[in-house]
PDB file of N, CA and C in Angstrom:
ATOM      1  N   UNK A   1     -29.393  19.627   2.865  1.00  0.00           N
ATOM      2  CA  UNK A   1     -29.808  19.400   1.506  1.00  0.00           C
ATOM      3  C   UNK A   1     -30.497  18.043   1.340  1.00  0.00           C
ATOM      4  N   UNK A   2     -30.220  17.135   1.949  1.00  0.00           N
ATOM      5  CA  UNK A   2     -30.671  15.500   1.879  1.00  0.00           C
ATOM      6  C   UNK A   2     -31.662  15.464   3.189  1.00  0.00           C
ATOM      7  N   UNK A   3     -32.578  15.066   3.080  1.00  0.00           N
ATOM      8  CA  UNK A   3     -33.616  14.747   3.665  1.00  0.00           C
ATOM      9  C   UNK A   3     -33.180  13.703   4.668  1.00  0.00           C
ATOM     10  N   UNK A   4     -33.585  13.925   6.161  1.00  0.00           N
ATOM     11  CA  UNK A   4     -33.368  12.763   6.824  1.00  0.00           C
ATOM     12  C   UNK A   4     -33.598  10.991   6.249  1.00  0.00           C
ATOM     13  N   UNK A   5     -34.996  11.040   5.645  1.00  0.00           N
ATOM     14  CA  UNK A   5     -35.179  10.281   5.338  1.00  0.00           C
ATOM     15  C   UNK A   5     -34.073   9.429   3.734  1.00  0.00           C
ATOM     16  N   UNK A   6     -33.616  10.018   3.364  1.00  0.00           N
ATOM     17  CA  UNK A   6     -32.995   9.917   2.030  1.00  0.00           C
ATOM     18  C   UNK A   6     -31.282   9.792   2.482  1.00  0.00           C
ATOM     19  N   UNK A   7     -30.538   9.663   4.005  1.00  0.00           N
ATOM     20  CA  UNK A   7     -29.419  10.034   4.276  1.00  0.00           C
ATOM     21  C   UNK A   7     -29.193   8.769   4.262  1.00  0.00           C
ATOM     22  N   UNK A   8     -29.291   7.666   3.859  1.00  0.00           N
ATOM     23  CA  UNK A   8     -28.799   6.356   3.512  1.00  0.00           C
ATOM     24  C   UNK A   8     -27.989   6.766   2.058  1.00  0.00           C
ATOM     25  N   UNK A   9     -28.190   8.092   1.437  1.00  0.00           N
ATOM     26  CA  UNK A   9     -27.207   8.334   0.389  1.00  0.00           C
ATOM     27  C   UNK A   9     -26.054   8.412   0.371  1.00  0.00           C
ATOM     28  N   UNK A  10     -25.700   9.263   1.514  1.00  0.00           N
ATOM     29  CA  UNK A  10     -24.452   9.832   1.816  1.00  0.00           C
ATOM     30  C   UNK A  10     -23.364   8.626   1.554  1.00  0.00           C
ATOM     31  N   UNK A  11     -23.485   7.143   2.158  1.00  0.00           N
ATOM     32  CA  UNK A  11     -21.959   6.610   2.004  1.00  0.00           C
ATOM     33  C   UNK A  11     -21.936   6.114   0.930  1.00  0.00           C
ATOM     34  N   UNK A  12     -23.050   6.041  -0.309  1.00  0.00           N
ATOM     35  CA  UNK A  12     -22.497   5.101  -1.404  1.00  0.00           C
ATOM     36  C   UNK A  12     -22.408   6.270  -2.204  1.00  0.00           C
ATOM     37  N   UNK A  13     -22.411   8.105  -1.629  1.00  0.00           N
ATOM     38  CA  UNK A  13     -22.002   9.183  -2.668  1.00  0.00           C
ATOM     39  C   UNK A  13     -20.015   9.036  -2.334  1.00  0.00           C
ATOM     40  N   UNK A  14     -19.898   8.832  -0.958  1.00  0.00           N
ATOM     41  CA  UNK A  14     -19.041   9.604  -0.531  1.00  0.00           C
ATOM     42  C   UNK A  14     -17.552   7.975  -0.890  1.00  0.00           C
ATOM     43  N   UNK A  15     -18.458   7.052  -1.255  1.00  0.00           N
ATOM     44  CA  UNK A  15     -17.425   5.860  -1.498  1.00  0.00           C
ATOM     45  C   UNK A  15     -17.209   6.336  -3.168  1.00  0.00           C
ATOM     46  N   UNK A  16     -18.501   6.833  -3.876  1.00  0.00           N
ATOM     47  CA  UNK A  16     -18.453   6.795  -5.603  1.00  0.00           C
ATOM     48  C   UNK A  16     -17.156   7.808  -5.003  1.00  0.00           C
ATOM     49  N   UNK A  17     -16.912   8.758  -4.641  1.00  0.00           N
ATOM     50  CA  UNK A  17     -16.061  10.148  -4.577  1.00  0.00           C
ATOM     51  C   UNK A  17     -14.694   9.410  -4.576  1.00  0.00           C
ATOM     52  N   UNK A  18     -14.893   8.620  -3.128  1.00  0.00           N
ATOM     53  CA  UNK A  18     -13.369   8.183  -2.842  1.00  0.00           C
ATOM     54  C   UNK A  18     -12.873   7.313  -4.576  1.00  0.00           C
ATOM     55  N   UNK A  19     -13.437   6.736  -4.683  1.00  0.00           N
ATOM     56  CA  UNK A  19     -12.893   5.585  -6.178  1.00  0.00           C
ATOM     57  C   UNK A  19     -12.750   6.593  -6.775  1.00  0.00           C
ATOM     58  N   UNK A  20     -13.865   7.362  -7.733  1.00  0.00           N
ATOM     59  CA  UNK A  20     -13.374   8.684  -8.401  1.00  0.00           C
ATOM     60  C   UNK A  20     -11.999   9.026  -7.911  1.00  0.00           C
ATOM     61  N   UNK A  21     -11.884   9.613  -7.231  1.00  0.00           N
ATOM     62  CA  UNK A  21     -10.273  10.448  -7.160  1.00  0.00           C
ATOM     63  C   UNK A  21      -9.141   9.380  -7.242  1.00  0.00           C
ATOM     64  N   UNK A  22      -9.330   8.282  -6.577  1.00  0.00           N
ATOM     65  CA  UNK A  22      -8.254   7.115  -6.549  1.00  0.00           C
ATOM     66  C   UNK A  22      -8.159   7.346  -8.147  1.00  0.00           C
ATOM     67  N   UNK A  23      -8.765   7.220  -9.124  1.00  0.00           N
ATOM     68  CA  UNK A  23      -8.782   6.770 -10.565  1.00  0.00           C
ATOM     69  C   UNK A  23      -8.461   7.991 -10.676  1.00  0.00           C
ATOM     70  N   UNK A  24      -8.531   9.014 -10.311  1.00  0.00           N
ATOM     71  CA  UNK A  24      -7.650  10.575 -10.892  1.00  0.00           C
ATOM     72  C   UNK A  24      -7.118  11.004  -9.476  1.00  0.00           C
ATOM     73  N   UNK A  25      -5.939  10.590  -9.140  1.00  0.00           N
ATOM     74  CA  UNK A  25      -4.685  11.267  -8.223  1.00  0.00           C
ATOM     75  C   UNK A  25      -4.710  12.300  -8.699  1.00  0.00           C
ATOM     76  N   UNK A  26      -4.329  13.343  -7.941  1.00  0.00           N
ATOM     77  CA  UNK A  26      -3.726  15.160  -8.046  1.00  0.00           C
ATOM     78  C   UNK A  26      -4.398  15.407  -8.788  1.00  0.00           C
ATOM     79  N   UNK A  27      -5.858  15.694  -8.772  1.00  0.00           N
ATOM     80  CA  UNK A  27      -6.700  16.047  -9.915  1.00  0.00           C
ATOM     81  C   UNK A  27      -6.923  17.373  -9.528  1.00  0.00           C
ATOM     82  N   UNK A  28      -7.273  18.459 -10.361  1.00  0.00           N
ATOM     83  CA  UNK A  28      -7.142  19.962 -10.053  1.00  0.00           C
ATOM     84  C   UNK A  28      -8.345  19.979  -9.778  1.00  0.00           C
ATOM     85  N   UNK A  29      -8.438  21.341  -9.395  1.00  0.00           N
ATOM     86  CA  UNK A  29     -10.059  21.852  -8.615  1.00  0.00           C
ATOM     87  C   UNK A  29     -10.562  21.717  -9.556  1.00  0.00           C
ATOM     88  N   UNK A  30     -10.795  22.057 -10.796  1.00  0.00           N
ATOM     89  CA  UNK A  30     -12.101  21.671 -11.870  1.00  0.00           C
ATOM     90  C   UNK A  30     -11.932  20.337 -11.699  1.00  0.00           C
ATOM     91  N   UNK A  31     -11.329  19.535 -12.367  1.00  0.00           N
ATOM     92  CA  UNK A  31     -11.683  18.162 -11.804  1.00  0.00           C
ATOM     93  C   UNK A  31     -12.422  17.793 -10.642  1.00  0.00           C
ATOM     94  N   UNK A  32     -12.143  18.195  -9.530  1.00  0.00           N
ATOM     95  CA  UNK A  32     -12.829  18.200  -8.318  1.00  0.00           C
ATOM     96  C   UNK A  32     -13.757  18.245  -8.791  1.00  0.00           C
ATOM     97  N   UNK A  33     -13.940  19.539  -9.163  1.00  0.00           N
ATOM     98  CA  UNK A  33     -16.027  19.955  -8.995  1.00  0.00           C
ATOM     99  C   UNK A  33     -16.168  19.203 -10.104  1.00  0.00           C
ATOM    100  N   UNK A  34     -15.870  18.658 -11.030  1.00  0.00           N
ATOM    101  CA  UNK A  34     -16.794  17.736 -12.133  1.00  0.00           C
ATOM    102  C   UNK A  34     -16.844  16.294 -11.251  1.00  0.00           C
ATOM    103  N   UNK A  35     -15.668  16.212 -10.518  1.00  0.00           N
ATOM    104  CA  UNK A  35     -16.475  14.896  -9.661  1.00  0.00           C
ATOM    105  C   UNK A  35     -17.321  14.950  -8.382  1.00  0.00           C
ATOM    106  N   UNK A  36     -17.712  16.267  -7.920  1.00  0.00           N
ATOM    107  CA  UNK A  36     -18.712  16.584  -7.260  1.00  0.00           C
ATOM    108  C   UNK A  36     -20.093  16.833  -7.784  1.00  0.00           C
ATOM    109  N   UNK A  37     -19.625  17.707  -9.515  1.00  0.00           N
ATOM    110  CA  UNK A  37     -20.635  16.977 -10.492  1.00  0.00           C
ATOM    111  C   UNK A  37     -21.309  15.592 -10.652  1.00  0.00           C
ATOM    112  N   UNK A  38     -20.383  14.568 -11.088  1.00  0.00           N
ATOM    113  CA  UNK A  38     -20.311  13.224 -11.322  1.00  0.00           C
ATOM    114  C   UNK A  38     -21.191  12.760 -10.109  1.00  0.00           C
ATOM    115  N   UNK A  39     -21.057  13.045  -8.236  1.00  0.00           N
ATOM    116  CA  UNK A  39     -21.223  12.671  -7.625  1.00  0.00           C
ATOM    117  C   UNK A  39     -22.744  12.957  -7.119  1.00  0.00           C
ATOM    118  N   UNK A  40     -23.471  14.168  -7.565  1.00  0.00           N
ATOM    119  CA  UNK A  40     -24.451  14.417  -7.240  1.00  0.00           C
ATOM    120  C   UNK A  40     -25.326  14.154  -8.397  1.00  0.00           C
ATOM    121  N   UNK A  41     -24.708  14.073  -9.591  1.00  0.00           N
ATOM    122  CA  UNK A  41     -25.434  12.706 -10.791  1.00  0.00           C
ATOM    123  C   UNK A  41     -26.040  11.478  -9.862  1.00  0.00           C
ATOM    124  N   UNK A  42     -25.132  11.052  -9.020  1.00  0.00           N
ATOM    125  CA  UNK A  42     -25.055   9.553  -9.122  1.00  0.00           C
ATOM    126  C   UNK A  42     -26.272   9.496  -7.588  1.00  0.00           C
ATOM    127  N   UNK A  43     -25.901  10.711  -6.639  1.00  0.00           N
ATOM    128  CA  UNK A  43     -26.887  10.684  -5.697  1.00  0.00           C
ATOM    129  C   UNK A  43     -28.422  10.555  -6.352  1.00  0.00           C
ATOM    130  N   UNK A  44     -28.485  11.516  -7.233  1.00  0.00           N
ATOM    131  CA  UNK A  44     -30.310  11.903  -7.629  1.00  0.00           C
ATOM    132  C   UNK A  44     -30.316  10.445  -8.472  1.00  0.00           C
ATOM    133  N   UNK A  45     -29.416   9.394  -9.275  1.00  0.00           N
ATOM    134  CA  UNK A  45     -30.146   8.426  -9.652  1.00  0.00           C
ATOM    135  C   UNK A  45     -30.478   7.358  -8.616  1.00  0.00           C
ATOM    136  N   UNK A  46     -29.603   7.165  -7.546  1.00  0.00           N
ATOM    137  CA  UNK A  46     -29.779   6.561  -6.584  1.00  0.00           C
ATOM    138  C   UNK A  46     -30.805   6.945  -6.066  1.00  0.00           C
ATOM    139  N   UNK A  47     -31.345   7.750  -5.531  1.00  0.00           N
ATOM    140  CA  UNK A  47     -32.892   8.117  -5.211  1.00  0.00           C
ATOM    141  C   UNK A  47     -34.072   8.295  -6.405  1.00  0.00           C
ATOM    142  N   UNK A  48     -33.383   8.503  -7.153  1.00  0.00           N
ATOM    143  CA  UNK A  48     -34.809   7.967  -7.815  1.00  0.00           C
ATOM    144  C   UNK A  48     -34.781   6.411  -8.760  1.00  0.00           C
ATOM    145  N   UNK A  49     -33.537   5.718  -8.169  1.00  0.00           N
ATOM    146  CA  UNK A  49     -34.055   4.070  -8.235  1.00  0.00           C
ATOM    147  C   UNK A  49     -34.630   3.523  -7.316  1.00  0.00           C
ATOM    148  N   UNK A  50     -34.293   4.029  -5.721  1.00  0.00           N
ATOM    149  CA  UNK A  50     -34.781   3.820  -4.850  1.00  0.00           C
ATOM    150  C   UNK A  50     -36.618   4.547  -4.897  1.00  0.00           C
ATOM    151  N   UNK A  51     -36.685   5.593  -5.239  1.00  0.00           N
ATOM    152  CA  UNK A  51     -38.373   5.954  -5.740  1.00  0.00           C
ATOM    153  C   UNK A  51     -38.900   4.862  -6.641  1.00  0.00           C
ATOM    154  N   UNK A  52     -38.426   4.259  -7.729  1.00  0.00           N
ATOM    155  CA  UNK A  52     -39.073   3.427  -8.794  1.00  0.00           C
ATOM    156  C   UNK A  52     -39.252   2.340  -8.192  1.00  0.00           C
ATOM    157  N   UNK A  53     -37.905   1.800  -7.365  1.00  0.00           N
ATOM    158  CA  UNK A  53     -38.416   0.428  -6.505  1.00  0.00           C
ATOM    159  C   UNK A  53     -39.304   0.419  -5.821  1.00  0.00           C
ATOM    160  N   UNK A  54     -39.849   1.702  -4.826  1.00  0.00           N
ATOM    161  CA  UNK A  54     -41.127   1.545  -4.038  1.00  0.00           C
ATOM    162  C   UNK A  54     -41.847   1.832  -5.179  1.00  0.00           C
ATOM    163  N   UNK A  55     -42.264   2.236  -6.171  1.00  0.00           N
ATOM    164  CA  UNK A  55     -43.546   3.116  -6.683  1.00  0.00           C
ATOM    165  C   UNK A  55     -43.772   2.392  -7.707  1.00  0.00           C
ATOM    166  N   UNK A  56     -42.659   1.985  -8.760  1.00  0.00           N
ATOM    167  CA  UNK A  56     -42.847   1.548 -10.461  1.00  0.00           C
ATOM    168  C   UNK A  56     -42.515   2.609 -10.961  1.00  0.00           C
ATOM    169  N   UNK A  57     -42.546   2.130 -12.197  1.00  0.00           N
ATOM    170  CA  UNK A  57     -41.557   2.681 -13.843  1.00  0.00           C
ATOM    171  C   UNK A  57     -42.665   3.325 -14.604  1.00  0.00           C
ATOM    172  N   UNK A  58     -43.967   2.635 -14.160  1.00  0.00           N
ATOM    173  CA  UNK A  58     -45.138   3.155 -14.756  1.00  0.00           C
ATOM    174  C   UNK A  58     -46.253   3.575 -14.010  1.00  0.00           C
ATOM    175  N   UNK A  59     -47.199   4.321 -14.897  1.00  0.00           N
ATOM    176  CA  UNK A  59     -48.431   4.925 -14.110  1.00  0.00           C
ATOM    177  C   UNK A  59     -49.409   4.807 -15.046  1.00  0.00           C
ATOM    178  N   UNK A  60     -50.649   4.719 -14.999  1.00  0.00           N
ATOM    179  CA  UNK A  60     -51.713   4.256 -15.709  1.00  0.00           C
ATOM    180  C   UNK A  60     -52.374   5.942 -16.122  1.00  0.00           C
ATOM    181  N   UNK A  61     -52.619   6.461 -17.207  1.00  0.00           N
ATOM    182  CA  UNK A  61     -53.126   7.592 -17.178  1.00  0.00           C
ATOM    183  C   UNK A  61     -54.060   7.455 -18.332  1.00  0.00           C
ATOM    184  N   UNK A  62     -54.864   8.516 -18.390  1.00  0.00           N
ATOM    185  CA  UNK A  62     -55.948   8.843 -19.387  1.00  0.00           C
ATOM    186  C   UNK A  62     -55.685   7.841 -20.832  1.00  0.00           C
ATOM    187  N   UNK A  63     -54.803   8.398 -21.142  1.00  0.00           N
ATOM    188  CA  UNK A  63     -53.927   7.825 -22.625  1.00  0.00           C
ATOM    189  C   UNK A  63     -53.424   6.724 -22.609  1.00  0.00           C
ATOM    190  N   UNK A  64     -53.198   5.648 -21.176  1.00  0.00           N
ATOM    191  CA  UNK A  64     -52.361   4.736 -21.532  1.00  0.00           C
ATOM    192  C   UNK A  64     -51.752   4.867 -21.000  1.00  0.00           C
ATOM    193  N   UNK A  65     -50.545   3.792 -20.844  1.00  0.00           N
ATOM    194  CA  UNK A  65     -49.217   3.234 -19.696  1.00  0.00           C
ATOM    195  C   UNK A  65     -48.344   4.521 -20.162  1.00  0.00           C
ATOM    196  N   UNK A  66     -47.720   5.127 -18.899  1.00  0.00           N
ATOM    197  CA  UNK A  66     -47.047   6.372 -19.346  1.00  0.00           C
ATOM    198  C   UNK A  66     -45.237   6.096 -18.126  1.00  0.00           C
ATOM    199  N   UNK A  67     -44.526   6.731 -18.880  1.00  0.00           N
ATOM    200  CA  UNK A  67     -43.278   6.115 -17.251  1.00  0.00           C
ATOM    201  C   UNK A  67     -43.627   7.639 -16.851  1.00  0.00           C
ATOM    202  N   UNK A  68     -43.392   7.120 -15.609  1.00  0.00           N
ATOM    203  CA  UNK A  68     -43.396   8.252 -14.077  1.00  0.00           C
ATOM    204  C   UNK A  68     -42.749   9.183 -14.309  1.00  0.00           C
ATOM    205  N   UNK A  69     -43.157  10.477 -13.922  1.00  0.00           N
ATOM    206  CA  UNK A  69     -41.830  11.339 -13.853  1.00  0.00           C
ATOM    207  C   UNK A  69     -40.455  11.432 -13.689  1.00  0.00           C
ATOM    208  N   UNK A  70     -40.335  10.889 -12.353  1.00  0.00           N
ATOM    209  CA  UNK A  70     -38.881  10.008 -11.998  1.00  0.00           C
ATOM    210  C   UNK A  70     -38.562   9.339 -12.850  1.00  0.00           C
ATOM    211  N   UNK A  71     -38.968   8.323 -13.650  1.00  0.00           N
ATOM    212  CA  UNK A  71     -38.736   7.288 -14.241  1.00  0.00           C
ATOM    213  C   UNK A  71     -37.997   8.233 -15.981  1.00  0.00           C
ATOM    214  N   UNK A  72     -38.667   9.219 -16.149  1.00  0.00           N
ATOM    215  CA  UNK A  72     -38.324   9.854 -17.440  1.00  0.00           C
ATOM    216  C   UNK A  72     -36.806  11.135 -16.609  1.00  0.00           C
ATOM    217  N   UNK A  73     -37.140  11.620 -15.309  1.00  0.00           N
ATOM    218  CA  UNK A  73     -35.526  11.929 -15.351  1.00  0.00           C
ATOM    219  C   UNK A  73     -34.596  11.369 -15.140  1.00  0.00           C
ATOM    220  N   UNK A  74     -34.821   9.952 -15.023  1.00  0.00           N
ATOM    221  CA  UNK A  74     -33.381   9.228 -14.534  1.00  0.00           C
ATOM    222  C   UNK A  74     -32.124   9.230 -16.003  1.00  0.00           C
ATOM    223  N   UNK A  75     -33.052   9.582 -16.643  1.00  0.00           N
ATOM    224  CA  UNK A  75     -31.878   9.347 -18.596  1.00  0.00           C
ATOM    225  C   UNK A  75     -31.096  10.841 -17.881  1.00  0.00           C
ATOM    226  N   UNK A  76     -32.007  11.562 -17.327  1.00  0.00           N
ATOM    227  CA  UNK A  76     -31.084  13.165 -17.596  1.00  0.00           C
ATOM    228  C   UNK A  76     -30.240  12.821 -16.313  1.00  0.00           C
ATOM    229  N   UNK A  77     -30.119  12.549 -15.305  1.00  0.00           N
ATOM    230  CA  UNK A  77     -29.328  12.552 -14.814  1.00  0.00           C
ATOM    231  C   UNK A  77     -28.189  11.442 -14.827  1.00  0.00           C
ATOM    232  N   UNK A  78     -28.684  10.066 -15.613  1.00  0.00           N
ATOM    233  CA  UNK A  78     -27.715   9.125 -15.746  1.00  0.00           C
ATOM    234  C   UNK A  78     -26.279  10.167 -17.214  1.00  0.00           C
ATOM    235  N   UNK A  79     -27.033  10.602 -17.800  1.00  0.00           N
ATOM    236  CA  UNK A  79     -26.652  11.138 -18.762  1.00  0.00           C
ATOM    237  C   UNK A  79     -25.295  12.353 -18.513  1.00  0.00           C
ATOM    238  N   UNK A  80     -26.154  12.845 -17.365  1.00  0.00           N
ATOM    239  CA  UNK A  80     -24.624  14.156 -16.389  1.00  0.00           C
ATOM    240  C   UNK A  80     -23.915  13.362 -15.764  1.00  0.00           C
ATOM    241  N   UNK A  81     -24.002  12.053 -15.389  1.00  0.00           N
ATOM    242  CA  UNK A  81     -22.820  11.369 -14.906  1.00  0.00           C
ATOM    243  C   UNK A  81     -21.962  10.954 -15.884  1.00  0.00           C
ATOM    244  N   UNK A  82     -22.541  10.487 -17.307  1.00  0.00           N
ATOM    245  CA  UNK A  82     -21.618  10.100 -17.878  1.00  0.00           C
ATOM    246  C   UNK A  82     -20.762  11.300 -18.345  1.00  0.00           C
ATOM    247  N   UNK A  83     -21.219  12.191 -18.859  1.00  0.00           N
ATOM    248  CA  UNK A  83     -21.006  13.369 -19.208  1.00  0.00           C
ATOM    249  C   UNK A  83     -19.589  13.590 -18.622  1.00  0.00           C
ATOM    250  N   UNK A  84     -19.868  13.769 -17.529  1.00  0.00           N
ATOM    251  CA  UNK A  84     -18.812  14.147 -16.246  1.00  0.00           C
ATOM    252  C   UNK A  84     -17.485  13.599 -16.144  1.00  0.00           C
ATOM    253  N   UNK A  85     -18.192  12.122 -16.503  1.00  0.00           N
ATOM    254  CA  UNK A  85     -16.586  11.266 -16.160  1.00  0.00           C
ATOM    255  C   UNK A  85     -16.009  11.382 -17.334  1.00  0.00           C
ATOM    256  N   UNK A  86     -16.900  11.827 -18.663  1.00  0.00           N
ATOM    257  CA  UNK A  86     -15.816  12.070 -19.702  1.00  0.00           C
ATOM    258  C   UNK A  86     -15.065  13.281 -19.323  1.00  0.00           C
ATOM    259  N   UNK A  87     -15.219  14.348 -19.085  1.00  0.00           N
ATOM    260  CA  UNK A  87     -14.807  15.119 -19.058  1.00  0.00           C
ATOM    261  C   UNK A  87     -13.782  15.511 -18.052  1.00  0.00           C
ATOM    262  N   UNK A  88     -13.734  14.808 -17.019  1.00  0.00           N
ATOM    263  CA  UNK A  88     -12.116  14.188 -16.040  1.00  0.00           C
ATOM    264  C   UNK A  88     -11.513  13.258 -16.549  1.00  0.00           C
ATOM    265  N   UNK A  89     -11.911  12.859 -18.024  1.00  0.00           N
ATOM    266  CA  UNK A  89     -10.991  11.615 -18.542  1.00  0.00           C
ATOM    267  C   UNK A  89     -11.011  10.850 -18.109  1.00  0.00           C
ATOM    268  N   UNK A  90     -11.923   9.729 -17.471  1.00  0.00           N
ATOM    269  CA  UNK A  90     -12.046   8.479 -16.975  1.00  0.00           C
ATOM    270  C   UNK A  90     -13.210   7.487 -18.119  1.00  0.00           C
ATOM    271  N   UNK A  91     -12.342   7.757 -19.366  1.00  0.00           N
ATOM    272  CA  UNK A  91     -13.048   7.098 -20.640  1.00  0.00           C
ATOM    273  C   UNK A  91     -11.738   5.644 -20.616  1.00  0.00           C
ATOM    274  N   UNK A  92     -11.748   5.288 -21.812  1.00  0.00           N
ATOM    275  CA  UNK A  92     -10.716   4.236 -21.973  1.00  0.00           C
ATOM    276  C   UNK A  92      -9.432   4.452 -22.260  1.00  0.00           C
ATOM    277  N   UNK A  93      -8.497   3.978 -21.674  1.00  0.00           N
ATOM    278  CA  UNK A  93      -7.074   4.933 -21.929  1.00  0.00           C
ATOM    279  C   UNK A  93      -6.105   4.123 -22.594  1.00  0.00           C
ATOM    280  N   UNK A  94      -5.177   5.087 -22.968  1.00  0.00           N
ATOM    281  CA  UNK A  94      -4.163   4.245 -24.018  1.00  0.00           C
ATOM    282  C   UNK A  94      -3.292   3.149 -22.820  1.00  0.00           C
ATOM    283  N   UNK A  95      -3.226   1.901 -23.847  1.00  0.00           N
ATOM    284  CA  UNK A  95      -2.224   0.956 -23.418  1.00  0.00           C
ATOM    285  C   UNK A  95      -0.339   1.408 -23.653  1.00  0.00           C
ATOM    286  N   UNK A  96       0.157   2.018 -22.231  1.00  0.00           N
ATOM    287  CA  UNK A  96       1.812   2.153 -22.287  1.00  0.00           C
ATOM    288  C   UNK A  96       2.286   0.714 -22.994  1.00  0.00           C
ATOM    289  N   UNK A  97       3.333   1.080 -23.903  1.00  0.00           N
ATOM    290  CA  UNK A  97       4.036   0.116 -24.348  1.00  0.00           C
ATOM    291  C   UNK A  97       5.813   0.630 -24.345  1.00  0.00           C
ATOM    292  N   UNK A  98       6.287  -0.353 -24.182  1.00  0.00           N
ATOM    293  CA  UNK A  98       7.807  -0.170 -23.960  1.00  0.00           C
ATOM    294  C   UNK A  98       8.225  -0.376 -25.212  1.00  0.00           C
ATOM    295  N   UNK A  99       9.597   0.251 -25.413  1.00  0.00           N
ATOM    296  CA  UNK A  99      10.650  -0.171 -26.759  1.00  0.00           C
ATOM    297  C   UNK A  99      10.512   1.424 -27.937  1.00  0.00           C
ATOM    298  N   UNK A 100      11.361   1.123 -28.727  1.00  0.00           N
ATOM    299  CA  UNK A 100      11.029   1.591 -29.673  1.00  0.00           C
ATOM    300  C   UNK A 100       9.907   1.636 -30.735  1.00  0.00           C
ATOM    301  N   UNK A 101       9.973   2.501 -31.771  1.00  0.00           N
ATOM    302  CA  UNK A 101       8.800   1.780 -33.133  1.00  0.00           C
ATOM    303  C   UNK A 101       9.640   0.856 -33.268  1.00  0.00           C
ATOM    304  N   UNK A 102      10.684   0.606 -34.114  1.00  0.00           N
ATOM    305  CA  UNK A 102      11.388  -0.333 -34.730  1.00  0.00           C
ATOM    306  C   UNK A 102      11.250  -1.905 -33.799  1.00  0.00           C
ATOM    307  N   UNK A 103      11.487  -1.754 -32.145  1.00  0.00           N
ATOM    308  CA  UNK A 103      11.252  -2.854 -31.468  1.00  0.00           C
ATOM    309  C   UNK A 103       9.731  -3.538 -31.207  1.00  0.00           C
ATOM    310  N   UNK A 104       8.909  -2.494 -31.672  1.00  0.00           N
ATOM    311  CA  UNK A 104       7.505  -2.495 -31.439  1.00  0.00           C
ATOM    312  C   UNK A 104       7.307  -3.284 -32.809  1.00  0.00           C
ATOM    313  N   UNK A 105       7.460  -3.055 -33.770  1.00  0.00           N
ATOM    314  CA  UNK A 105       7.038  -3.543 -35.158  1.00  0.00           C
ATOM    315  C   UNK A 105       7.721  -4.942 -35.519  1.00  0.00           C
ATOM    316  N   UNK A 106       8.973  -4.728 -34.947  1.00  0.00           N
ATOM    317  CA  UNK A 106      10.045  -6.357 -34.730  1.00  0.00           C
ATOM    318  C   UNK A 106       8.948  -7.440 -34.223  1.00  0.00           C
ATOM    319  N   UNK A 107       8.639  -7.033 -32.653  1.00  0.00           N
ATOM    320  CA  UNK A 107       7.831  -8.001 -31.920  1.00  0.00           C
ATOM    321  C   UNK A 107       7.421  -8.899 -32.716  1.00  0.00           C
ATOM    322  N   UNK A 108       6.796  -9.849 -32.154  1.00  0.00           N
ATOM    323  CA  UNK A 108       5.309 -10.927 -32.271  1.00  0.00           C
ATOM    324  C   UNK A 108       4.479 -10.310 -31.893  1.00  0.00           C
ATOM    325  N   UNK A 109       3.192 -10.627 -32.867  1.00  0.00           N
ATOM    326  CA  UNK A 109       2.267  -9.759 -32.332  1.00  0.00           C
ATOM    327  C   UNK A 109       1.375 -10.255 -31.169  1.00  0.00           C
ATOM    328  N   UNK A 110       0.816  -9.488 -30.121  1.00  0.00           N
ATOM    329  CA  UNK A 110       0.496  -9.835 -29.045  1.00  0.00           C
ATOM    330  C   UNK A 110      -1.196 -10.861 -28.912  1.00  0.00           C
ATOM    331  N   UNK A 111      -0.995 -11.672 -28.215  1.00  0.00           N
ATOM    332  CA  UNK A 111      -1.794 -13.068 -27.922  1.00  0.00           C
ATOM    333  C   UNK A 111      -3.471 -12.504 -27.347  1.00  0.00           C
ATOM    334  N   UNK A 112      -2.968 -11.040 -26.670  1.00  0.00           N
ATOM    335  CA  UNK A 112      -4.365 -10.620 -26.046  1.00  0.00           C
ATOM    336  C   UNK A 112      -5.208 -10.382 -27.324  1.00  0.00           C
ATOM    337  N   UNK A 113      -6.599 -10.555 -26.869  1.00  0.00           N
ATOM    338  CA  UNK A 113      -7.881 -10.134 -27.942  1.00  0.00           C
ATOM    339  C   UNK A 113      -8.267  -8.835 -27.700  1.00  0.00           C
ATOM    340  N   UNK A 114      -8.345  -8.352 -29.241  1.00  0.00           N
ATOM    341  CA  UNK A 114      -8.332  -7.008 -29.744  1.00  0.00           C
ATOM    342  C   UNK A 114     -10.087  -6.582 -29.097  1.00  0.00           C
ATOM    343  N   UNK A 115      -9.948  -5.728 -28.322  1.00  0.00           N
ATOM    344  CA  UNK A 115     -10.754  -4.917 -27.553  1.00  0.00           C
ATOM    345  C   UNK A 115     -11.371  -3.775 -28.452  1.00  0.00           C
ATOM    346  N   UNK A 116     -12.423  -3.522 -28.532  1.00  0.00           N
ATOM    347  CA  UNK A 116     -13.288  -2.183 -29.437  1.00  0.00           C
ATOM    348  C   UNK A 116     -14.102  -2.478 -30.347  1.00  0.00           C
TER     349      UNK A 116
END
């Protein structure tokens, strides 16, 4: 499927994979394939950043500065990666807290800065 020339992909697909699963232990086969999803997102943007770095973002045409083909699918495929990782739940997750409500509401309130 990967072009000799293009097989410099393989270890920064197959490292995104390994982190993916570390961040979802015992993840079920759909999970799987959405991070085989996720993972072949992340191959086609990697080759076509690696296309824009040799070529450019732009091309000069009839009408004026236009972005490259490549350059206009990289949204669609940056877009199925994100897609993806929402959908294995690797969005922002709730902070565990110990105690009760009653011990929770007792507290002091906490020193960290409010995130969102």
């Amino acid at each position: 499927m990967i072009r000799s020339e293009d097989a410099w992909v393989r270890q920064p697909i197959e490292r995104y994979v390994a982190a993916l699963v570390r961040d979802k232990p015992n993840c079920t086969a759909g999970e799987q394939s959405v991070v085989e999803i996720a993972a072949t997102a992340k191959g086609c943007c990697l080759l076509i950043l690696h296309e824009l770095k040799q070529h450019g973002f732009t091309q000069k045409t009839t009408a004026g500065l236009e972005l490259t083909p490549a350059a206009k699918d990289l949204k669609g495929f940056l877009s199925i990666e994100l897609q993806a990782l929402r959908v294995i739940g690797l969005e922002r997750r709730a902070k565990t807290v110990g105690g009760t409500l009653a011990e929770l509401l007792a507290s002091p309130p906490s020193k960290e800065p409010h995130v969102g």
